[in-house]
N, C-alpha and C. Protein backbone atom coordinates (compact mmCIF):
# COMPACT_ATOMS: atom_id res chain seq x y z
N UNK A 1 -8.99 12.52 -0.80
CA UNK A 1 -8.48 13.84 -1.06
C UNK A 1 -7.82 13.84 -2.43
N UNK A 2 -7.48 15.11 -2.96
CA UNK A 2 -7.01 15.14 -4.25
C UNK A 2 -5.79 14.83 -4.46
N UNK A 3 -5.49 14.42 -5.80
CA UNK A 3 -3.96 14.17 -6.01
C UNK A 3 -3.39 15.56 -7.02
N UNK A 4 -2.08 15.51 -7.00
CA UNK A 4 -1.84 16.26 -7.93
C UNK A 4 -2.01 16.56 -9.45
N UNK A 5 -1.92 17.76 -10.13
CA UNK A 5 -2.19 18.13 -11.34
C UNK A 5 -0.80 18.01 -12.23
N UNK A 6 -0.65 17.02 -12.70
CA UNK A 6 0.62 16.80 -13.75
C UNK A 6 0.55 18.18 -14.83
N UNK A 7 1.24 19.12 -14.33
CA UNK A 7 1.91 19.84 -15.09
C UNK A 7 3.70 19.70 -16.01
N UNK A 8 3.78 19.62 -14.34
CA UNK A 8 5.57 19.85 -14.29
C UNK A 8 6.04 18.46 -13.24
N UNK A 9 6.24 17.63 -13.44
CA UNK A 9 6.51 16.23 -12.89
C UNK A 9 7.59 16.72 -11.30
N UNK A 10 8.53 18.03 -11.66
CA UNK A 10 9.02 18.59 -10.91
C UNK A 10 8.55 19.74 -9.49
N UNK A 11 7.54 19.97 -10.26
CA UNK A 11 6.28 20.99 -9.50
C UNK A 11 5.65 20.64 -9.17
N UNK A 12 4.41 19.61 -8.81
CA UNK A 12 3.50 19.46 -8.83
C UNK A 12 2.13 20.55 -8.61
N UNK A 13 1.05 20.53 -9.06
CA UNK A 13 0.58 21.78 -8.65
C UNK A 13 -1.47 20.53 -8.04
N UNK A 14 -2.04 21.74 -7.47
CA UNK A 14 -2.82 21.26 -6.88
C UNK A 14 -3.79 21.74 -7.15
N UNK A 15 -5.23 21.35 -7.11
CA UNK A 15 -6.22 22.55 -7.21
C UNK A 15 -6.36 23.36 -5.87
N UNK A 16 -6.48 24.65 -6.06
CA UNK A 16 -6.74 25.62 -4.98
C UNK A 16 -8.00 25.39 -4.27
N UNK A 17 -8.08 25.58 -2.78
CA UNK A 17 -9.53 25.56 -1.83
C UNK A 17 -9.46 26.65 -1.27
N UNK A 18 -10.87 27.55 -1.50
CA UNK A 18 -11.64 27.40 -2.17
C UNK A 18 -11.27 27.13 -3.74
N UNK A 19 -12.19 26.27 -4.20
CA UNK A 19 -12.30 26.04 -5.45
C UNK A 19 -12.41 27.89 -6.70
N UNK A 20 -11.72 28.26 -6.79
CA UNK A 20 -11.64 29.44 -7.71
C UNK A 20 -11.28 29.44 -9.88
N UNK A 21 -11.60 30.22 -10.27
CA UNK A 21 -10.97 30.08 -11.57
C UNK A 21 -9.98 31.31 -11.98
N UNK A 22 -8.94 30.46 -12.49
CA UNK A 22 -7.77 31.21 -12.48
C UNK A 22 -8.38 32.20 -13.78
N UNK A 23 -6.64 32.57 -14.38
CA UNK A 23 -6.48 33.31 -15.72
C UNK A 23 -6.99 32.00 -16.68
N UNK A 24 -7.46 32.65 -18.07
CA UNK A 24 -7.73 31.61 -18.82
C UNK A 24 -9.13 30.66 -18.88
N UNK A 25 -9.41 31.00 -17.47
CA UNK A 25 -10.38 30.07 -17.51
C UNK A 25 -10.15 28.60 -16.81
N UNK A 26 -9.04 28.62 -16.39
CA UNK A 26 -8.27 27.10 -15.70
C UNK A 26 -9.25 27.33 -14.17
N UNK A 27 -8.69 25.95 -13.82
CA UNK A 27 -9.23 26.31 -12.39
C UNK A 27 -7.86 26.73 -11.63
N UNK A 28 -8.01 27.52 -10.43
CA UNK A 28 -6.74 27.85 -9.61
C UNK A 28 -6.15 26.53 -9.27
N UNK A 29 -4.77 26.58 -8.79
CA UNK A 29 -3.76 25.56 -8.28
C UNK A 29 -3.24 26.37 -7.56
N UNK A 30 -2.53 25.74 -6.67
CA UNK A 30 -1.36 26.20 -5.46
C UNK A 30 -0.63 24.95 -5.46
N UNK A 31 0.74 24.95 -4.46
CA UNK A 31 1.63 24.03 -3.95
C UNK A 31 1.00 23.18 -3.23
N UNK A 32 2.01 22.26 -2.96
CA UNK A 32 1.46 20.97 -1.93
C UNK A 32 1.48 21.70 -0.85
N UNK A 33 2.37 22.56 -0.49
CA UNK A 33 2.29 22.81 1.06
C UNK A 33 1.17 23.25 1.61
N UNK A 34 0.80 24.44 0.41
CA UNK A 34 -0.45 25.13 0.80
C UNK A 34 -1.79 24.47 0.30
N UNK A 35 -1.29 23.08 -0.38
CA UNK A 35 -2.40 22.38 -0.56
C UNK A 35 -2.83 21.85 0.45
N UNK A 36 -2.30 21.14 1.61
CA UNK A 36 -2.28 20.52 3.18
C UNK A 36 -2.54 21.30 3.72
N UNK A 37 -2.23 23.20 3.77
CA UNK A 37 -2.59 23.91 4.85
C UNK A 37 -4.31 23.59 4.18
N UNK A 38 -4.74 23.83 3.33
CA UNK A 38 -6.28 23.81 2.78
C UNK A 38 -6.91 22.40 3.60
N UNK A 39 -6.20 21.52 3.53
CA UNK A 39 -6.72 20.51 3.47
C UNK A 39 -6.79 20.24 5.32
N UNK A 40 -5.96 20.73 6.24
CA UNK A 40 -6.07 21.07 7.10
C UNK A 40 -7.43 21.91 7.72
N UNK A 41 -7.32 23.26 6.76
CA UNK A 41 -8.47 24.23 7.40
C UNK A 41 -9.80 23.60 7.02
N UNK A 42 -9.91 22.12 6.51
CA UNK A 42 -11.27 21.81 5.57
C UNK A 42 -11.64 20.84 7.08
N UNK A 43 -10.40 19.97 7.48
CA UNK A 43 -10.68 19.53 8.91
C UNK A 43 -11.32 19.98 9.70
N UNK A 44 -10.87 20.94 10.39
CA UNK A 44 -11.43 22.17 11.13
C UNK A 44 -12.92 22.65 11.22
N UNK A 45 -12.88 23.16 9.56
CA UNK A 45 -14.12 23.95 9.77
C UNK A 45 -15.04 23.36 8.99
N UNK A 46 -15.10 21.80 8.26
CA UNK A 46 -16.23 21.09 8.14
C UNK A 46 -17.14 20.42 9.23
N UNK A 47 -18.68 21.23 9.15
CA UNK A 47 -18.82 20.26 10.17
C UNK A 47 -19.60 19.39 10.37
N UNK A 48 -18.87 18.04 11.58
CA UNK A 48 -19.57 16.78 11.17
C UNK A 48 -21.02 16.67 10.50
N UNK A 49 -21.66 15.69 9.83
CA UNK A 49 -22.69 15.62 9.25
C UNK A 49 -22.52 16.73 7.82
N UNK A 50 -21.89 17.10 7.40
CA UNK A 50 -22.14 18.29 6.66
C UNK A 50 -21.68 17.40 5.29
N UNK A 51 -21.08 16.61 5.38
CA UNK A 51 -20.78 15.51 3.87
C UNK A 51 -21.56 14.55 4.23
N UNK A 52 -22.16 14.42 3.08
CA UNK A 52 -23.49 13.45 2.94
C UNK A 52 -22.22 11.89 2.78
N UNK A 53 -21.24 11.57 2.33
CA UNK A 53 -20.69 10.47 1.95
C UNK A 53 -20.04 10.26 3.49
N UNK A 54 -19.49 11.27 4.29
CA UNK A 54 -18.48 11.04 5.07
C UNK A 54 -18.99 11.87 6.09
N UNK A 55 -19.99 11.54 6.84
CA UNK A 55 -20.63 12.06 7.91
C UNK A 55 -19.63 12.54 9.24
N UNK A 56 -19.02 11.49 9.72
CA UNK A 56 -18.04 11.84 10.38
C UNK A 56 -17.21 12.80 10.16
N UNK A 57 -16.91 13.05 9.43
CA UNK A 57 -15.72 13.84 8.50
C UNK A 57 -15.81 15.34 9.27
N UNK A 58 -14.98 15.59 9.95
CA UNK A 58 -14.99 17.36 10.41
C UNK A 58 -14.64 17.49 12.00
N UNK A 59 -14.56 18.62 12.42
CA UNK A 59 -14.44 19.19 13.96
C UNK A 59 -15.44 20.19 14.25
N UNK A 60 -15.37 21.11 12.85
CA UNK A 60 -16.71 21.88 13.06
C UNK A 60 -16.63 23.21 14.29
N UNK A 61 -14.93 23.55 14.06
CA UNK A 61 -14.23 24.97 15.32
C UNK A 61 -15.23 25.80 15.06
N UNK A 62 -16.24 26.12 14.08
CA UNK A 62 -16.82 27.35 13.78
C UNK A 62 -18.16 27.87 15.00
N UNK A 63 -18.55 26.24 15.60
CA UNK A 63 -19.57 25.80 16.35
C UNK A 63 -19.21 26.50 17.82
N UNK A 64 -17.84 27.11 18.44
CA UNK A 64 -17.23 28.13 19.34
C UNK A 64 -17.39 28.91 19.80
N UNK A 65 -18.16 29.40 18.86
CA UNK A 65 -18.67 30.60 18.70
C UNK A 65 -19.86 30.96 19.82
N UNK A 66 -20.34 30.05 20.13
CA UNK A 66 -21.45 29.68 21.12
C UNK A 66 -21.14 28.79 22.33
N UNK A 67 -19.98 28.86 22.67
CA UNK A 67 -19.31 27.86 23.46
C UNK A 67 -18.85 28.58 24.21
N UNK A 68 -19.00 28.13 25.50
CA UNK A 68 -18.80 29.08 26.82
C UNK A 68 -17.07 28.51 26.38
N UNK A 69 -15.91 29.81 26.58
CA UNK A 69 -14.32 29.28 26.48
C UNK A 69 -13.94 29.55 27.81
N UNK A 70 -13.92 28.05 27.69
CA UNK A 70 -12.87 27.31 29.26
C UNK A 70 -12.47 26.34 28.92
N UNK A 71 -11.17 25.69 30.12
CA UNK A 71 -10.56 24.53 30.23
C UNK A 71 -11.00 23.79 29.34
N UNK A 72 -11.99 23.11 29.69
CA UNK A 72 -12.72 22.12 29.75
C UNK A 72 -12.73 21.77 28.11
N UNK A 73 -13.97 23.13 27.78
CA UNK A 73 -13.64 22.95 26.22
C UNK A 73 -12.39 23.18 25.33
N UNK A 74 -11.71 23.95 25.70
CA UNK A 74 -10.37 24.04 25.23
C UNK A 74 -9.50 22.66 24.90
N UNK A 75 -9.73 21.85 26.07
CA UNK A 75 -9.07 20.32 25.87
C UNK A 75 -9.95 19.36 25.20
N UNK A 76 -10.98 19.25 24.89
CA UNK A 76 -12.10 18.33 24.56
C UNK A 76 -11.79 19.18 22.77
N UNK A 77 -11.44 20.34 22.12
CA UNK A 77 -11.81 20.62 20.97
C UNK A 77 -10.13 20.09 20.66
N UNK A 78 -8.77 20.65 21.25
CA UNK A 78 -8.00 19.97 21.11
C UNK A 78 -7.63 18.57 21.15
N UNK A 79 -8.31 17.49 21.88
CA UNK A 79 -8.64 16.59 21.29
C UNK A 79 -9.05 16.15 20.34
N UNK A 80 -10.12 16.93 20.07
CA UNK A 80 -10.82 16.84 18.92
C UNK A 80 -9.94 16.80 17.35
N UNK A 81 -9.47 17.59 17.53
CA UNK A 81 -8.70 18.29 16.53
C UNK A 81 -7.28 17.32 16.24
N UNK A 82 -7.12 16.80 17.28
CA UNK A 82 -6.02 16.33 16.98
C UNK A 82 -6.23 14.72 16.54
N UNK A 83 -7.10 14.26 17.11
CA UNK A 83 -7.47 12.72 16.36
C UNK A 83 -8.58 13.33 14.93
N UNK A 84 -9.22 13.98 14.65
CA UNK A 84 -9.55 13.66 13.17
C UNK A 84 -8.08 14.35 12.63
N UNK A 85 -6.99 15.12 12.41
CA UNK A 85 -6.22 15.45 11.73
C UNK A 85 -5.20 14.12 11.14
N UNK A 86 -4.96 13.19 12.36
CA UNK A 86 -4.72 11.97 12.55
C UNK A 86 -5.68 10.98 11.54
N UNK A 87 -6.78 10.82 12.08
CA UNK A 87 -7.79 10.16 10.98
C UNK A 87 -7.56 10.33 9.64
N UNK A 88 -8.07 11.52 9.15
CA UNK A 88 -8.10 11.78 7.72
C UNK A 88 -6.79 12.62 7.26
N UNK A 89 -5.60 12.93 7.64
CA UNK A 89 -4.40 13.31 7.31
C UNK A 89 -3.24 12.65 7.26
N UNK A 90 -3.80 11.69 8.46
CA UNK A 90 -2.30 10.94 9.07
C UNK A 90 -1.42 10.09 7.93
N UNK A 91 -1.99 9.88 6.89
CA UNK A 91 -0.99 9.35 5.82
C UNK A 91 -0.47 10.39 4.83
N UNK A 92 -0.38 11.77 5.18
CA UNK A 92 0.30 12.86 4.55
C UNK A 92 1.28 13.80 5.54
N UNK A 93 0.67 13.98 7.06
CA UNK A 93 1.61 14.75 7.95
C UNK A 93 1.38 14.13 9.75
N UNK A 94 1.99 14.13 10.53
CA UNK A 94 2.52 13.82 11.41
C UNK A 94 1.97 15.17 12.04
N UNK A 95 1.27 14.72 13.05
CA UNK A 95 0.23 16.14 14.14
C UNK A 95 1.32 16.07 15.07
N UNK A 96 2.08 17.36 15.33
CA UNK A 96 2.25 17.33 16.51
C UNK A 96 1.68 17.97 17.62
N UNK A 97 2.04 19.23 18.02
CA UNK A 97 1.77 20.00 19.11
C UNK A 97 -0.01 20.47 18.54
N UNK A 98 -0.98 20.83 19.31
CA UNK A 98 -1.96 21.24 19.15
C UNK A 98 -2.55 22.22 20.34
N UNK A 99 -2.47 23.95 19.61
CA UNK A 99 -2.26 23.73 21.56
C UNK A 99 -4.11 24.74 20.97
N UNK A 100 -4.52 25.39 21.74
CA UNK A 100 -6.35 25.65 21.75
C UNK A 100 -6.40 26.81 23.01
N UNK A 101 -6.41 27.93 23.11
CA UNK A 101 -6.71 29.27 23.98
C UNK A 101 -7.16 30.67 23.59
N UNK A 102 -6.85 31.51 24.50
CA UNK A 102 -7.44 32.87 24.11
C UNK A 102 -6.21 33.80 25.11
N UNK A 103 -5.74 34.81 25.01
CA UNK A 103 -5.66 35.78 25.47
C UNK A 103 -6.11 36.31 26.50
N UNK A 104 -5.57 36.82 27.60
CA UNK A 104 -6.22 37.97 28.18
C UNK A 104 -7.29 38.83 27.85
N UNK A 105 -7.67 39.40 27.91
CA UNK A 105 -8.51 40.40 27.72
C UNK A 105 -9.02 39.95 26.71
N UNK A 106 -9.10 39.09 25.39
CA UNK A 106 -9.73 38.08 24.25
C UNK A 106 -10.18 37.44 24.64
N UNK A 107 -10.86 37.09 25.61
CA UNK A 107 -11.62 35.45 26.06
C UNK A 107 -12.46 35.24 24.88
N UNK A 108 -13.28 35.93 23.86
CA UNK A 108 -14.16 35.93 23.04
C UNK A 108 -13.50 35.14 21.98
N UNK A 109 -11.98 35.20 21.64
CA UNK A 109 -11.31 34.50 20.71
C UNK A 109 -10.66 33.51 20.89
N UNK A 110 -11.30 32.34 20.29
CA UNK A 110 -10.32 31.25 20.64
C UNK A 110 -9.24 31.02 19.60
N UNK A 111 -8.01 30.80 19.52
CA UNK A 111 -6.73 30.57 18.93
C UNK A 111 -6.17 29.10 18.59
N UNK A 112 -6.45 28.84 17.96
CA UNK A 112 -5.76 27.25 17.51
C UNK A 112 -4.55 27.64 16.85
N UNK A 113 -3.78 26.24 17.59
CA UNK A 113 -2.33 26.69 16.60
C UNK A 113 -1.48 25.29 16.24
N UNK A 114 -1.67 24.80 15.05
CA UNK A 114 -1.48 22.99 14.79
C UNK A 114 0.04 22.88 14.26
N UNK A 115 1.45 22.08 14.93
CA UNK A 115 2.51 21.96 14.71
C UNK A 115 2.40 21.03 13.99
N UNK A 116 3.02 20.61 12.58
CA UNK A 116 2.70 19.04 12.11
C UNK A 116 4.45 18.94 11.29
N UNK A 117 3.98 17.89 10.70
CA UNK A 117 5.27 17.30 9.99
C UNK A 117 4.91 17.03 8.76
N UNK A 118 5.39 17.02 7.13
CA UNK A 118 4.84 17.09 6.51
C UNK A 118 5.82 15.34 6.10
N UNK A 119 5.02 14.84 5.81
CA UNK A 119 5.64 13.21 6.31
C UNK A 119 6.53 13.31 4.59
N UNK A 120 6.39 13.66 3.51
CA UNK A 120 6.89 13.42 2.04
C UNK A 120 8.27 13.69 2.66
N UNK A 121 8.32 15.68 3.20
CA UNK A 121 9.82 16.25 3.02
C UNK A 121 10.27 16.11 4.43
N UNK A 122 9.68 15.88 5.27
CA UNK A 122 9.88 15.71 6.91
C UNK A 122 9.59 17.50 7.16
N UNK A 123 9.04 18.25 6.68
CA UNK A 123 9.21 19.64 7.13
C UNK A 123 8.28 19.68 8.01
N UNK A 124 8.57 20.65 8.89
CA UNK A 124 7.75 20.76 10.18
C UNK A 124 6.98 22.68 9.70
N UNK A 125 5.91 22.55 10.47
CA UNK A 125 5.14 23.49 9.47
C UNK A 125 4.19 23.85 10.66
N UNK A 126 3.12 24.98 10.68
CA UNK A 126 2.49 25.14 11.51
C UNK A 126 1.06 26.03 10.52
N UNK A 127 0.09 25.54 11.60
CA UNK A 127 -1.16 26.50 10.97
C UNK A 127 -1.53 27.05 12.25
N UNK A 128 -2.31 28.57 12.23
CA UNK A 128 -2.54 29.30 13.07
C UNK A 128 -4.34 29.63 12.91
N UNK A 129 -5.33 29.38 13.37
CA UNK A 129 -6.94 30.20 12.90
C UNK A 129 -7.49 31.30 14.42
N UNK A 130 -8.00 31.86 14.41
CA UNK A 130 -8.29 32.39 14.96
C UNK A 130 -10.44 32.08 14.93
N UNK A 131 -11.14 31.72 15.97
CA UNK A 131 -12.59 31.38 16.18
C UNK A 131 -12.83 31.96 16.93
């Protein structure tokens, strides 16, 4: 994964995902925080086989879509989700809670919602997607 863009030794800045071009002609940057939420949603919705270097690499939530939502899968994608975040994150944030459902009357939408720790500042942080 990427490292930071030495601007401001105090700031650090990141390149933005999606990959965009800023003012100027630069490429976009964002914060670390929202560099990890990116780097998070790239977990998620890469899916396996889809990197030719890192086959494994992904969860692939987008695949849901066609997935009868029950129990069953609900705990098998939260699993899921929670050991590759572990795999390919675990030396930047600390997974905690992972929880995977739908609503009432939403059965069509499944809801992920990932508690983590951001291991640098210890901040505890959350991402929310909706599939």
């Amino acid at each position: 994964m990427s490292g930071p863009i030495q601007t401001d030794p105090r700031r650090p800045r990141f390149l933005d995902f999606p990959y965009a071009v800023g003012g100027g002609g630069a490429p976009k940057t964002t914060t670390a925080d929202d560099h990890l939420r990116d780097l998070i949603l790239q977990v998620l919705f890469t899916n396996p086989g889809e990197r030719v270097n890192l086959p494994e690499f992904g969860v692939g939530v987008q695949r849901l879509v066609f997935a009868p939502n029950n129990e069953t899968l609900r705990t098998s994608v939260q699993f899921l989700i929670a050991t590759n975040l572990q795999r390919w994150l675990g030396d930047r944030i600390t997974v905690g809670q992972v929880s995977v459902g739908s609503e009432s009357g939403f059965e069509h939408i499944v809801t992920i919602e990932i508690e983590y720790t951001v291991k640098a500042t210890q901040q505890q942080q959350s991402v929310q997607v909706q599939v």
